[in-house]
C-alpha atoms as a PDB file:
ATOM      1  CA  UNK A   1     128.689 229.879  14.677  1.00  0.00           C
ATOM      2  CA  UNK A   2     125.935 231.506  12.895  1.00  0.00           C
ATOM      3  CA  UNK A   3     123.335 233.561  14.834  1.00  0.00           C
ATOM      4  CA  UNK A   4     120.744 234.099  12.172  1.00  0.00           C
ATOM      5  CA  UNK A   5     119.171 231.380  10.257  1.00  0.00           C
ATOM      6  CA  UNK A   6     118.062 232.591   6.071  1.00  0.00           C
ATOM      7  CA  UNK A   7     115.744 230.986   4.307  1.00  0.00           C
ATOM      8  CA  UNK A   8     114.418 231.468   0.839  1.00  0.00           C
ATOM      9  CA  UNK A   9     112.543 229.620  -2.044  1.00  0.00           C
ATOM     10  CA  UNK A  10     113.496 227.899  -4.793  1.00  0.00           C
ATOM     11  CA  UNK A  11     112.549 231.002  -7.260  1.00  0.00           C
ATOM     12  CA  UNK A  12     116.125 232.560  -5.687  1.00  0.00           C
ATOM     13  CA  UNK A  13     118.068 230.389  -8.613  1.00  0.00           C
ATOM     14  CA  UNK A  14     120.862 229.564  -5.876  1.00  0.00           C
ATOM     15  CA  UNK A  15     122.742 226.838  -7.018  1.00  0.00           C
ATOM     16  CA  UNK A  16     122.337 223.789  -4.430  1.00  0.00           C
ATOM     17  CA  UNK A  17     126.162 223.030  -3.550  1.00  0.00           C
ATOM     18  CA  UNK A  18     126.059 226.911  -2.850  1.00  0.00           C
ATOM     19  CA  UNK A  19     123.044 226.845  -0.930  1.00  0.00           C
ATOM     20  CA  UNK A  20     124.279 224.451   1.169  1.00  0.00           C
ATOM     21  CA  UNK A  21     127.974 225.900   1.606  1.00  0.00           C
ATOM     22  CA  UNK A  22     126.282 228.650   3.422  1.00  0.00           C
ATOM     23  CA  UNK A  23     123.731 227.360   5.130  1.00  0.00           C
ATOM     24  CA  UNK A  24     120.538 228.591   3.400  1.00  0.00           C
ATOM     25  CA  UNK A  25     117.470 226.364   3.475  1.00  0.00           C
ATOM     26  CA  UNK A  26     115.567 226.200   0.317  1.00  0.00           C
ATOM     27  CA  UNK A  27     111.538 225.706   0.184  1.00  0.00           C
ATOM     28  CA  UNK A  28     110.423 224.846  -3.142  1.00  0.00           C
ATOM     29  CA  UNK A  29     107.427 225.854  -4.779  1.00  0.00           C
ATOM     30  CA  UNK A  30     105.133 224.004  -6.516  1.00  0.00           C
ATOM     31  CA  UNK A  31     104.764 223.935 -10.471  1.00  0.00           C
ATOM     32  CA  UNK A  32     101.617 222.605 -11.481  1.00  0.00           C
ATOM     33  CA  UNK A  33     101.175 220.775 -15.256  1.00  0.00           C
ATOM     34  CA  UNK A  34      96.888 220.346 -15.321  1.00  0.00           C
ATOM     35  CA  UNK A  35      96.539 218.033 -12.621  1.00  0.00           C
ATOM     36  CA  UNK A  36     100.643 216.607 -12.243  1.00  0.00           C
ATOM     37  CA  UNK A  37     102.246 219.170  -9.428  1.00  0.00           C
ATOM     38  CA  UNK A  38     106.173 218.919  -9.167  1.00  0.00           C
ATOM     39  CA  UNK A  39     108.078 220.419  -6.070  1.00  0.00           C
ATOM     40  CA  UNK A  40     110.803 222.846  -8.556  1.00  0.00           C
ATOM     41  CA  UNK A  41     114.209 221.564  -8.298  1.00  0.00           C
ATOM     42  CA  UNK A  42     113.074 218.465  -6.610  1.00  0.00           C
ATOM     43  CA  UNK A  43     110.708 216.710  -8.800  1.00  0.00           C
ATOM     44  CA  UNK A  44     111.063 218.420 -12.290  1.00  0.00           C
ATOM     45  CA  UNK A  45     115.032 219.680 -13.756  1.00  0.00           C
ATOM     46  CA  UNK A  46     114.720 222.673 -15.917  1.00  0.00           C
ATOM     47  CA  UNK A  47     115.772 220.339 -18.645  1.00  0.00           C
ATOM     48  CA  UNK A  48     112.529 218.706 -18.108  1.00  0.00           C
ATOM     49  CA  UNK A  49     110.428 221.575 -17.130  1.00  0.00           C
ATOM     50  CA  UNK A  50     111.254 223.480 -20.491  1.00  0.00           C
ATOM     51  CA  UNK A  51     110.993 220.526 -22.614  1.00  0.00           C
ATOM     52  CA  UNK A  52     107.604 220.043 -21.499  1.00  0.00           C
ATOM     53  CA  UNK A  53     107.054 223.598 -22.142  1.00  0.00           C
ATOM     54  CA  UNK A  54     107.839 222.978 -25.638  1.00  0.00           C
ATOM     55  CA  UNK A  55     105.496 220.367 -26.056  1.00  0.00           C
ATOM     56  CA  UNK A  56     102.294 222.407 -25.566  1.00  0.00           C
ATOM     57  CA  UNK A  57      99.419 220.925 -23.853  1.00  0.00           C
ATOM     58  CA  UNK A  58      98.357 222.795 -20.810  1.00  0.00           C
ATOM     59  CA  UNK A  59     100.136 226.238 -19.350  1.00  0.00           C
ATOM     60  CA  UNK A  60     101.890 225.445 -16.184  1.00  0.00           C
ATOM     61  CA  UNK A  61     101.100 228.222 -13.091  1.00  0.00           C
ATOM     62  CA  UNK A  62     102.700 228.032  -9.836  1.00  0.00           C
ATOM     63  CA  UNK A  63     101.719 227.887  -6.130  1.00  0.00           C
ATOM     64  CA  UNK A  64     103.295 228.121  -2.820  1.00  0.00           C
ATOM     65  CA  UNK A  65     104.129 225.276  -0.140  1.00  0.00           C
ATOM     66  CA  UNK A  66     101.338 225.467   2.328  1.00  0.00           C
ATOM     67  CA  UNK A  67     101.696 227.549   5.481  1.00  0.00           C
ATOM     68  CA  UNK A  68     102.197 224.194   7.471  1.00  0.00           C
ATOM     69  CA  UNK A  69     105.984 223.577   5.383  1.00  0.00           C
ATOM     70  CA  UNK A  70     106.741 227.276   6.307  1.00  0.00           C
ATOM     71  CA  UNK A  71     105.444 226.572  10.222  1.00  0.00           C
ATOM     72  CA  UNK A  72     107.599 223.514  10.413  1.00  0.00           C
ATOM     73  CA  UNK A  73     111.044 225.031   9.569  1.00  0.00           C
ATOM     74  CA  UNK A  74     110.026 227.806  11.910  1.00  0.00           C
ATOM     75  CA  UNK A  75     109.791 226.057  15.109  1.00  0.00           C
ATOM     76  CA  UNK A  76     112.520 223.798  13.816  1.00  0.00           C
ATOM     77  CA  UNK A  77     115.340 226.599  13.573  1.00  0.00           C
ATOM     78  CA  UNK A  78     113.621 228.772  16.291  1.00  0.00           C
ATOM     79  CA  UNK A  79     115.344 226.140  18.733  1.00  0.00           C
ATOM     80  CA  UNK A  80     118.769 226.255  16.900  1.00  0.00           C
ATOM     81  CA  UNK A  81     118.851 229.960  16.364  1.00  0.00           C
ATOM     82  CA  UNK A  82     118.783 233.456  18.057  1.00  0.00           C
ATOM     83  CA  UNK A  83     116.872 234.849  14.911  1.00  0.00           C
ATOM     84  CA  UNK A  84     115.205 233.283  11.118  1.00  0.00           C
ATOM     85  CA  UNK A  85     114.670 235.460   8.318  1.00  0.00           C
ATOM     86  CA  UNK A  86     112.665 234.104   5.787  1.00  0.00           C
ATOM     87  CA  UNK A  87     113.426 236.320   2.853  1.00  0.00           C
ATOM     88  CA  UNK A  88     110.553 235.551  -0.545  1.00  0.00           C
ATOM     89  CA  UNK A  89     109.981 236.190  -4.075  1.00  0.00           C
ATOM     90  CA  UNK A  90     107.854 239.656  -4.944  1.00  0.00           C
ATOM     91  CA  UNK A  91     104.174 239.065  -3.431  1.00  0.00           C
ATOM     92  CA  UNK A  92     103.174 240.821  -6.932  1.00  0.00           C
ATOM     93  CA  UNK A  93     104.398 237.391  -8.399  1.00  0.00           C
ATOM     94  CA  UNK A  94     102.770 234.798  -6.053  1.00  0.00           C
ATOM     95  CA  UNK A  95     101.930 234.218  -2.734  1.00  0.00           C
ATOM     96  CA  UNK A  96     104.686 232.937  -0.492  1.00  0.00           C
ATOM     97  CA  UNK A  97     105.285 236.060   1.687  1.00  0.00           C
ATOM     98  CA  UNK A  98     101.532 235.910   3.045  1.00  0.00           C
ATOM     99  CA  UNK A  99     101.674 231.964   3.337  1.00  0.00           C
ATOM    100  CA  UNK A 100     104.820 232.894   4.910  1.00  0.00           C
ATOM    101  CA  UNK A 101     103.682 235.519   7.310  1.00  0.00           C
ATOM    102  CA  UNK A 102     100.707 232.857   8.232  1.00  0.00           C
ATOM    103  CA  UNK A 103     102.877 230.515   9.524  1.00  0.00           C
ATOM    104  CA  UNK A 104     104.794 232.830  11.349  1.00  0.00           C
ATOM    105  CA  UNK A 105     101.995 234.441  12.791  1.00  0.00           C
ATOM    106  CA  UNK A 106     101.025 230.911  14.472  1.00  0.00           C
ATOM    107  CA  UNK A 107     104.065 230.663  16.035  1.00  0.00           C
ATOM    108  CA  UNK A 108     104.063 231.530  20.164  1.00  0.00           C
ATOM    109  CA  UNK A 109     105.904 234.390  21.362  1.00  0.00           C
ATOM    110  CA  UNK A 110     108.302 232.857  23.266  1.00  0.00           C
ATOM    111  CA  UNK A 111     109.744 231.097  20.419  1.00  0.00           C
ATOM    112  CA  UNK A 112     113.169 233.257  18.399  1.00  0.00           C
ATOM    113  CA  UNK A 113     111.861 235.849  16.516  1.00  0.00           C
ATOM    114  CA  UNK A 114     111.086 234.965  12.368  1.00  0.00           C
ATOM    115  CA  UNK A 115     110.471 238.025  10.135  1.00  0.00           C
ATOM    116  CA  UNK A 116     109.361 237.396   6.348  1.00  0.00           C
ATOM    117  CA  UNK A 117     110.686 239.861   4.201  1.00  0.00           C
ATOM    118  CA  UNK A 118     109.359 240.688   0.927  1.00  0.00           C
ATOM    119  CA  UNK A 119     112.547 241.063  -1.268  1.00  0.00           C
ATOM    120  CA  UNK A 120     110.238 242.627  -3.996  1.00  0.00           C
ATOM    121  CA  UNK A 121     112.766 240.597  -7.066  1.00  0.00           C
ATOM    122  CA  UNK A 122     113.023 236.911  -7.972  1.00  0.00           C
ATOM    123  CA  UNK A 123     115.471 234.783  -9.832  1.00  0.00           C
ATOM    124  CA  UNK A 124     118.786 236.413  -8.769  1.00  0.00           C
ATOM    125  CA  UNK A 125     117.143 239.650  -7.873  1.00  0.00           C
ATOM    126  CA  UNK A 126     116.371 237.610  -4.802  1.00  0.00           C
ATOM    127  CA  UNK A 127     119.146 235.538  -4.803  1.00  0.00           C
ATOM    128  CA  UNK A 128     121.654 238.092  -4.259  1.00  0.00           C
ATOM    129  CA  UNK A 129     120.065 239.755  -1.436  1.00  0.00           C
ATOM    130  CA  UNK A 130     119.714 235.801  -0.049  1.00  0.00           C
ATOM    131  CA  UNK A 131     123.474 235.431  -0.395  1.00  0.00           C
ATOM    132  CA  UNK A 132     124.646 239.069   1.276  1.00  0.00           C
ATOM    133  CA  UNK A 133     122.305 237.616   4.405  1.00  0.00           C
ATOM    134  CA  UNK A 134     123.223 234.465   4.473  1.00  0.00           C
ATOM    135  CA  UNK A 135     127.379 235.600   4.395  1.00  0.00           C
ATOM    136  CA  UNK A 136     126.406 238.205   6.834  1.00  0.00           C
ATOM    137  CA  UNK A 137     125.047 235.590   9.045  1.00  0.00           C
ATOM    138  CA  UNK A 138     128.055 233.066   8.839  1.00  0.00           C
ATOM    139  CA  UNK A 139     130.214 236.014   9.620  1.00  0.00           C
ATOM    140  CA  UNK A 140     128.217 235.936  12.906  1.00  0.00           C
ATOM    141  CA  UNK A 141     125.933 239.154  12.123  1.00  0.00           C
ATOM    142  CA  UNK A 142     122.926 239.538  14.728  1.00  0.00           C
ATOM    143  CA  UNK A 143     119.335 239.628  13.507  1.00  0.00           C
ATOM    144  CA  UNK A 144     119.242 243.283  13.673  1.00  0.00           C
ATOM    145  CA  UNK A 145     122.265 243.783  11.517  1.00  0.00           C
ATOM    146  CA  UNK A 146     121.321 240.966   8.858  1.00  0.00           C
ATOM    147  CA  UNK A 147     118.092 242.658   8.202  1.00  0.00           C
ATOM    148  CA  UNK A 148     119.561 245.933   7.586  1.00  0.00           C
ATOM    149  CA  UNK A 149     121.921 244.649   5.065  1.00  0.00           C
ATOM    150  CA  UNK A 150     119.145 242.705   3.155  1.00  0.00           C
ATOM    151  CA  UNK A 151     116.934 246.356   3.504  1.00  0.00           C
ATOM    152  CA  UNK A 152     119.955 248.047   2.100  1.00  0.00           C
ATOM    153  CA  UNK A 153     120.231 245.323  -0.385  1.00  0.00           C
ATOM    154  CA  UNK A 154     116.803 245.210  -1.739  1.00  0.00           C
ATOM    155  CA  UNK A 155     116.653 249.034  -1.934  1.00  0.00           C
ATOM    156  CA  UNK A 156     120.016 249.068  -4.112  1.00  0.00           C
ATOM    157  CA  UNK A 157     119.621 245.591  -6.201  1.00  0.00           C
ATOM    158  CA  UNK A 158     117.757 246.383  -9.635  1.00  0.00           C
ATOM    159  CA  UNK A 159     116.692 243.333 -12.566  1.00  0.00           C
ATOM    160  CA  UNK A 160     115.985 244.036 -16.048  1.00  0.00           C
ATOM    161  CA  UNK A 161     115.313 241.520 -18.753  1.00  0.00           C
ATOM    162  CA  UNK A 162     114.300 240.558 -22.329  1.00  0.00           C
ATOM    163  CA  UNK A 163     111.898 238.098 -23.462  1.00  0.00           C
ATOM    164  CA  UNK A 164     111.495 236.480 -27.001  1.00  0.00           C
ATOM    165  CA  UNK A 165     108.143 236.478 -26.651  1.00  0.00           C
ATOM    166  CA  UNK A 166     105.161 238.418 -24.758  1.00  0.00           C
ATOM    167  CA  UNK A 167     103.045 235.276 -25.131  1.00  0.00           C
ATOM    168  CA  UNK A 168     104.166 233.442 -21.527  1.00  0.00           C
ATOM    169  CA  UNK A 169     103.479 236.878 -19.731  1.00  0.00           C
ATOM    170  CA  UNK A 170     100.325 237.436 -20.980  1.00  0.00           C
ATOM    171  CA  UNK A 171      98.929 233.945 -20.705  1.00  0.00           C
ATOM    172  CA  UNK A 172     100.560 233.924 -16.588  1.00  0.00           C
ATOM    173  CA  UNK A 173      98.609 237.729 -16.396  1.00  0.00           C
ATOM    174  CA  UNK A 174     101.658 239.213 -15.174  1.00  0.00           C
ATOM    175  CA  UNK A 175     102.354 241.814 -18.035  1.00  0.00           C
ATOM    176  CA  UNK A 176      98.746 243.905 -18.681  1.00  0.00           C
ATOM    177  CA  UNK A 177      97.297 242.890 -22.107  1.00  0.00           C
ATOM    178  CA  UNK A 178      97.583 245.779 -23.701  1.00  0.00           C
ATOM    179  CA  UNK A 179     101.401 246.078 -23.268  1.00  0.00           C
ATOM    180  CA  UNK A 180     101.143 242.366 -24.349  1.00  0.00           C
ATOM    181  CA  UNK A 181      99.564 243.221 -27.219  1.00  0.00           C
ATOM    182  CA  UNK A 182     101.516 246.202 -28.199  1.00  0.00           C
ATOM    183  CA  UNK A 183     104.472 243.572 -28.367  1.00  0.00           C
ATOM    184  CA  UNK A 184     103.154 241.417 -30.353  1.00  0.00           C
ATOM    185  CA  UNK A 185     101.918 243.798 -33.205  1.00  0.00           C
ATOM    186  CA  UNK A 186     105.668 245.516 -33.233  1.00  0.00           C
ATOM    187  CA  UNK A 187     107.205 242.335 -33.087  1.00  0.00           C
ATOM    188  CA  UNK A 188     109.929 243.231 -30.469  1.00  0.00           C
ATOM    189  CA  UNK A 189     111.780 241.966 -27.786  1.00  0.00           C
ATOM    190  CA  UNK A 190     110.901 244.072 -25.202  1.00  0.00           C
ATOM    191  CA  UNK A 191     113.410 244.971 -22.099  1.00  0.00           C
ATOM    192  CA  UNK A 192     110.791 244.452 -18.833  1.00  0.00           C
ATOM    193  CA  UNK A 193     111.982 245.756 -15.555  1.00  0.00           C
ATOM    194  CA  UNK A 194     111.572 245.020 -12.113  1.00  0.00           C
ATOM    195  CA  UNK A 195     109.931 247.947 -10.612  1.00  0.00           C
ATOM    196  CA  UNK A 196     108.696 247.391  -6.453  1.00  0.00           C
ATOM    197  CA  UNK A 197     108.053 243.874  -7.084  1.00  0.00           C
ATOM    198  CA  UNK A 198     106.299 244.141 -10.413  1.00  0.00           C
ATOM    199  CA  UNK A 199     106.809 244.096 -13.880  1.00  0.00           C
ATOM    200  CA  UNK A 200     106.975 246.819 -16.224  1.00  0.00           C
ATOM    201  CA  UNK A 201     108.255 247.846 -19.565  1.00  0.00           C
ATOM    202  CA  UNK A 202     111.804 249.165 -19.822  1.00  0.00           C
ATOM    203  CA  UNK A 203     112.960 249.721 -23.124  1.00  0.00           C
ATOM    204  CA  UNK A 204     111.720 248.029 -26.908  1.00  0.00           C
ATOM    205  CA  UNK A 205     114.272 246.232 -28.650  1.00  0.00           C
ATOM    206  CA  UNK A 206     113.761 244.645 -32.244  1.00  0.00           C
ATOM    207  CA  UNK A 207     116.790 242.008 -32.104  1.00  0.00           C
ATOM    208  CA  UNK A 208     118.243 239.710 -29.639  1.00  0.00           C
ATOM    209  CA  UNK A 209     121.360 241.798 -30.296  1.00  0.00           C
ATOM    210  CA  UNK A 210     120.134 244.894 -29.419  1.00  0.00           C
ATOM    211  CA  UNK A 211     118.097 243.244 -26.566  1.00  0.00           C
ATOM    212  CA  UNK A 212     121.744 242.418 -25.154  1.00  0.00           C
ATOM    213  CA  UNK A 213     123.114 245.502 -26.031  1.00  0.00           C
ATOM    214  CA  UNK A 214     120.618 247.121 -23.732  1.00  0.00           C
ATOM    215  CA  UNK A 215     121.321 244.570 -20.959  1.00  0.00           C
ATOM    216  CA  UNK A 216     124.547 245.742 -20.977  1.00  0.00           C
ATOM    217  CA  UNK A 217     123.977 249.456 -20.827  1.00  0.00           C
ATOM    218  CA  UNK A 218     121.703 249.084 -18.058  1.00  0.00           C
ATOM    219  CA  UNK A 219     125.031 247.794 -16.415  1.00  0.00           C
ATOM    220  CA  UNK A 220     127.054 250.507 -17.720  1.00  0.00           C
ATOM    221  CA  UNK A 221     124.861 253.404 -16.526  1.00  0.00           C
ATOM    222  CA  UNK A 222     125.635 252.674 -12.764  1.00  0.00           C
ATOM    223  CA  UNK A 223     128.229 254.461 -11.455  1.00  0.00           C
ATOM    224  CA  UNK A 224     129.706 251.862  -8.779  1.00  0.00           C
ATOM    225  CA  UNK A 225     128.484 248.269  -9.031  1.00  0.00           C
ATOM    226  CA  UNK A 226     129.737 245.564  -6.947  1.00  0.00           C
ATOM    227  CA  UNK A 227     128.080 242.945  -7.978  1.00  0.00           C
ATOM    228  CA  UNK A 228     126.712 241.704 -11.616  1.00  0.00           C
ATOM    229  CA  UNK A 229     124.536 238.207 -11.935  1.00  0.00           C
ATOM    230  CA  UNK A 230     123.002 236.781 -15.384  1.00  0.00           C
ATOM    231  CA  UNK A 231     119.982 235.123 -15.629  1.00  0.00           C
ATOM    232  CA  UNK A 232     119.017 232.522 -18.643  1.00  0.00           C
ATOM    233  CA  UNK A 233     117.117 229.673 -19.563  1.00  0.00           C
ATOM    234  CA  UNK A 234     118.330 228.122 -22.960  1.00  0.00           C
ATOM    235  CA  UNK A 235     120.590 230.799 -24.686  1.00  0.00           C
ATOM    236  CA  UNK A 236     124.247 230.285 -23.758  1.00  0.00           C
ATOM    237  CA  UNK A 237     125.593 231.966 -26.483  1.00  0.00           C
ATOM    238  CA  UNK A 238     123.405 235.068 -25.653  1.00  0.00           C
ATOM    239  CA  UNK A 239     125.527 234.865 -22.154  1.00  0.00           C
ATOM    240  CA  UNK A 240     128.914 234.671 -23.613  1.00  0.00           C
ATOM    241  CA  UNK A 241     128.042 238.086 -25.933  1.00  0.00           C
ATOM    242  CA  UNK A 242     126.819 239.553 -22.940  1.00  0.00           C
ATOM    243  CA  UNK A 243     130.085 238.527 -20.816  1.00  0.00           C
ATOM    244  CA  UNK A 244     132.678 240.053 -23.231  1.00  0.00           C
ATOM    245  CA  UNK A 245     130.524 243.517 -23.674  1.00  0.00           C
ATOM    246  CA  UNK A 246     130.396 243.658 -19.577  1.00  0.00           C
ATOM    247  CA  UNK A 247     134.193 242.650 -19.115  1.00  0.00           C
ATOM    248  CA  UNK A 248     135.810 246.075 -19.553  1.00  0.00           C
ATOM    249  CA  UNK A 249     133.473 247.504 -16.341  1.00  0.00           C
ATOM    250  CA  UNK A 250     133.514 244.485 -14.786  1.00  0.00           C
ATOM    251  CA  UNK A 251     135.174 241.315 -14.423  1.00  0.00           C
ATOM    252  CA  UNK A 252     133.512 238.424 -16.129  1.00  0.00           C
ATOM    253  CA  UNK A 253     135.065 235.921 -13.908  1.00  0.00           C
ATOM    254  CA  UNK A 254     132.761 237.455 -10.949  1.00  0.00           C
ATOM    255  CA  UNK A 255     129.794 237.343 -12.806  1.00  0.00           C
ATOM    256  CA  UNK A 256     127.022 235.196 -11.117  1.00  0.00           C
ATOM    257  CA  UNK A 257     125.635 232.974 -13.899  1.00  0.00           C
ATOM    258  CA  UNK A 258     122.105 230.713 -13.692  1.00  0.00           C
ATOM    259  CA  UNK A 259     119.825 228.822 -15.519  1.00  0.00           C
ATOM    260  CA  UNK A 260     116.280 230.490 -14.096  1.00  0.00           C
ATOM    261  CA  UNK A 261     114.342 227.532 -13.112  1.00  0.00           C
ATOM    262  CA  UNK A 262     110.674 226.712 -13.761  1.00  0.00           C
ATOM    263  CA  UNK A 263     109.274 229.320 -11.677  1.00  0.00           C
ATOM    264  CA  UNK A 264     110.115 232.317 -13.800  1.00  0.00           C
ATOM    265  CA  UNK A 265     109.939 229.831 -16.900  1.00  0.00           C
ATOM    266  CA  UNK A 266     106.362 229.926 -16.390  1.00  0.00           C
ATOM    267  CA  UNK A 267     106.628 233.630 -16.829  1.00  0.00           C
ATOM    268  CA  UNK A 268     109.409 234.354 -19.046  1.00  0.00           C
ATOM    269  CA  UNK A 269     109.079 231.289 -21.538  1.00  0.00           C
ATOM    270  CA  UNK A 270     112.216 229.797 -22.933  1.00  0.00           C
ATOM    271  CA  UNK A 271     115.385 232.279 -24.653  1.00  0.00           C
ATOM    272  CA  UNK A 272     115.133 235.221 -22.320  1.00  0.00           C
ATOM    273  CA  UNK A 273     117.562 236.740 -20.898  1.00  0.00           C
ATOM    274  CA  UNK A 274     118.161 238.952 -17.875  1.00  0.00           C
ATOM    275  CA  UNK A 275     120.726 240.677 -15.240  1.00  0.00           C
ATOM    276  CA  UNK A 276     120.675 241.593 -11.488  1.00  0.00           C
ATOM    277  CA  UNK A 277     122.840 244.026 -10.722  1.00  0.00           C
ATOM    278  CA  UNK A 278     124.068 245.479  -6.975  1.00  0.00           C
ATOM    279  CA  UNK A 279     125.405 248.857  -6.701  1.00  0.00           C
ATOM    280  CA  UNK A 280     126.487 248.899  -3.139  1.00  0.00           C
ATOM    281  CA  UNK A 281     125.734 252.587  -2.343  1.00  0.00           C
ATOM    282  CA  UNK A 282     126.088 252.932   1.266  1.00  0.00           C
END
């Protein structure tokens, strides 16, 4: 029986039936359409979420549960378990880790010790160092040990990505404007990178061919990698070039593949593209 209780939110990308399989409770956060909020994943599919997206009308931004959602799990699985890690999107993206670390902090001492962990990545960058915990922990890991692996994890788990356009960025202020800008006068498809939790440019690309093509040499320039995921939102052939240029380092049946969900949509826009890799350095 499991020790150590993980918990995430729904910006991880974890598919439910493997969410549940190992045990990982999922808080959603909140996507907010002018005045209509929607719990992501709950209330709103990313079928809806990007159609609406496509409409126009008002930008959607996101929030985070309230400290009270966060508070409630806590006691809850502080009776069940010997140890909860709560393990959250980048705090440079939004703010669940200090909504997270609230609740916590209201918690008495004598209840099983929660630690929020800032896992400095989102979409699968977060959702593979959620799935090496929560396998650890079903393997009957202690706290101690599960929080080294997802240290070691985070330190050795890198995303990089292309967007087809700068516009979402700029309009959720998470890419500066004058990078923004620089984008949009070249007309590229820029290759962003996740560097300590915040975005930053990578590489410029002109094509969505050559935008893979770099995807896929950021793979290749690791020396070991054991693990390879793919984010997307509406470009499925994109993935299947991608698959067959990463098959001849690494097996394509492995590969992790998701639809990002509304959360980074709000960022990324529809048609981008991105990959989490794991190199497993000891």
């Amino acid at each position: 029986m499991a020790r150590v209780k993980i918990i995430t939110d729904s910006t991880a990308d974890i598919p439910p039936a493997l969410a549940q399989e190992l045990n990982i409770t999922v808080i959603p956060v909140y996507i907010h359409f002018g005045e209509q909020t929607f719990r992501a994943g709950l209330d709103i599919t990313n079928e809806q979420f990007y159609r609406r997206l496509a409409e126009g009308g008002p930008h959607p931004y996101t929030s985070s549960p309230a400290p009270t959602v966060f508070e409630q799990y806590y006691r809850q699985y502080s009776r069940e378990y010997e140890g909860v890690l709560s393990i959250h999107l980048s705090n440079r993206f939004s703010g669940v880790v200090k909504t997270a670390t609230t609740a916590r902090d209201k918690l008495p001492a004598s209840l099983t010790r929660v630690e929020v962990i800032d896992s400095t990545s989102t979409s699968l960058g977060l959702g593979l160092v959620v799935l090496a915990a929560a396998r650890a922990a079903q393997a009957g890991a202690l706290l101690e040990e599960v929080h080294r692996l997802v240290m070691h994890t985070i330190q050795h788990n890198h995303v990089v990505f292309f967007i087809d356009s700068v516009e979402y960025l700029e309009r959720s202020g998470r890419l500066s404007q004058a990078t923004a800008m620089l984008g949009s006068m070249q007309r590229i498809k820029p290759l962003l990178i996740l560097d300590d939790g915040e975005i930053v440019p990578y590489d410029r690309t002109r094509t969505r061919a050559k935008a893979i093509e770099g995807l896929f040499t950021f793979i290749e320039d690791f020396p070991h990698v054991e693990q390879v995921a793919i984010m997307h939102s509406t470009t499925p052939d994109d993935v299947e070039k991608l698959l067959e240029k990463i098959d001849p380092i690494y097996p394509r049946e492995k590969v992790m593949i998701v639809e990002y969900g509304p959360a980074l949509g709000v960022h990324l826009g529809p048609n981008a593209m991105g990959v989490a890799v794991y190199e497993g350095i000891d």
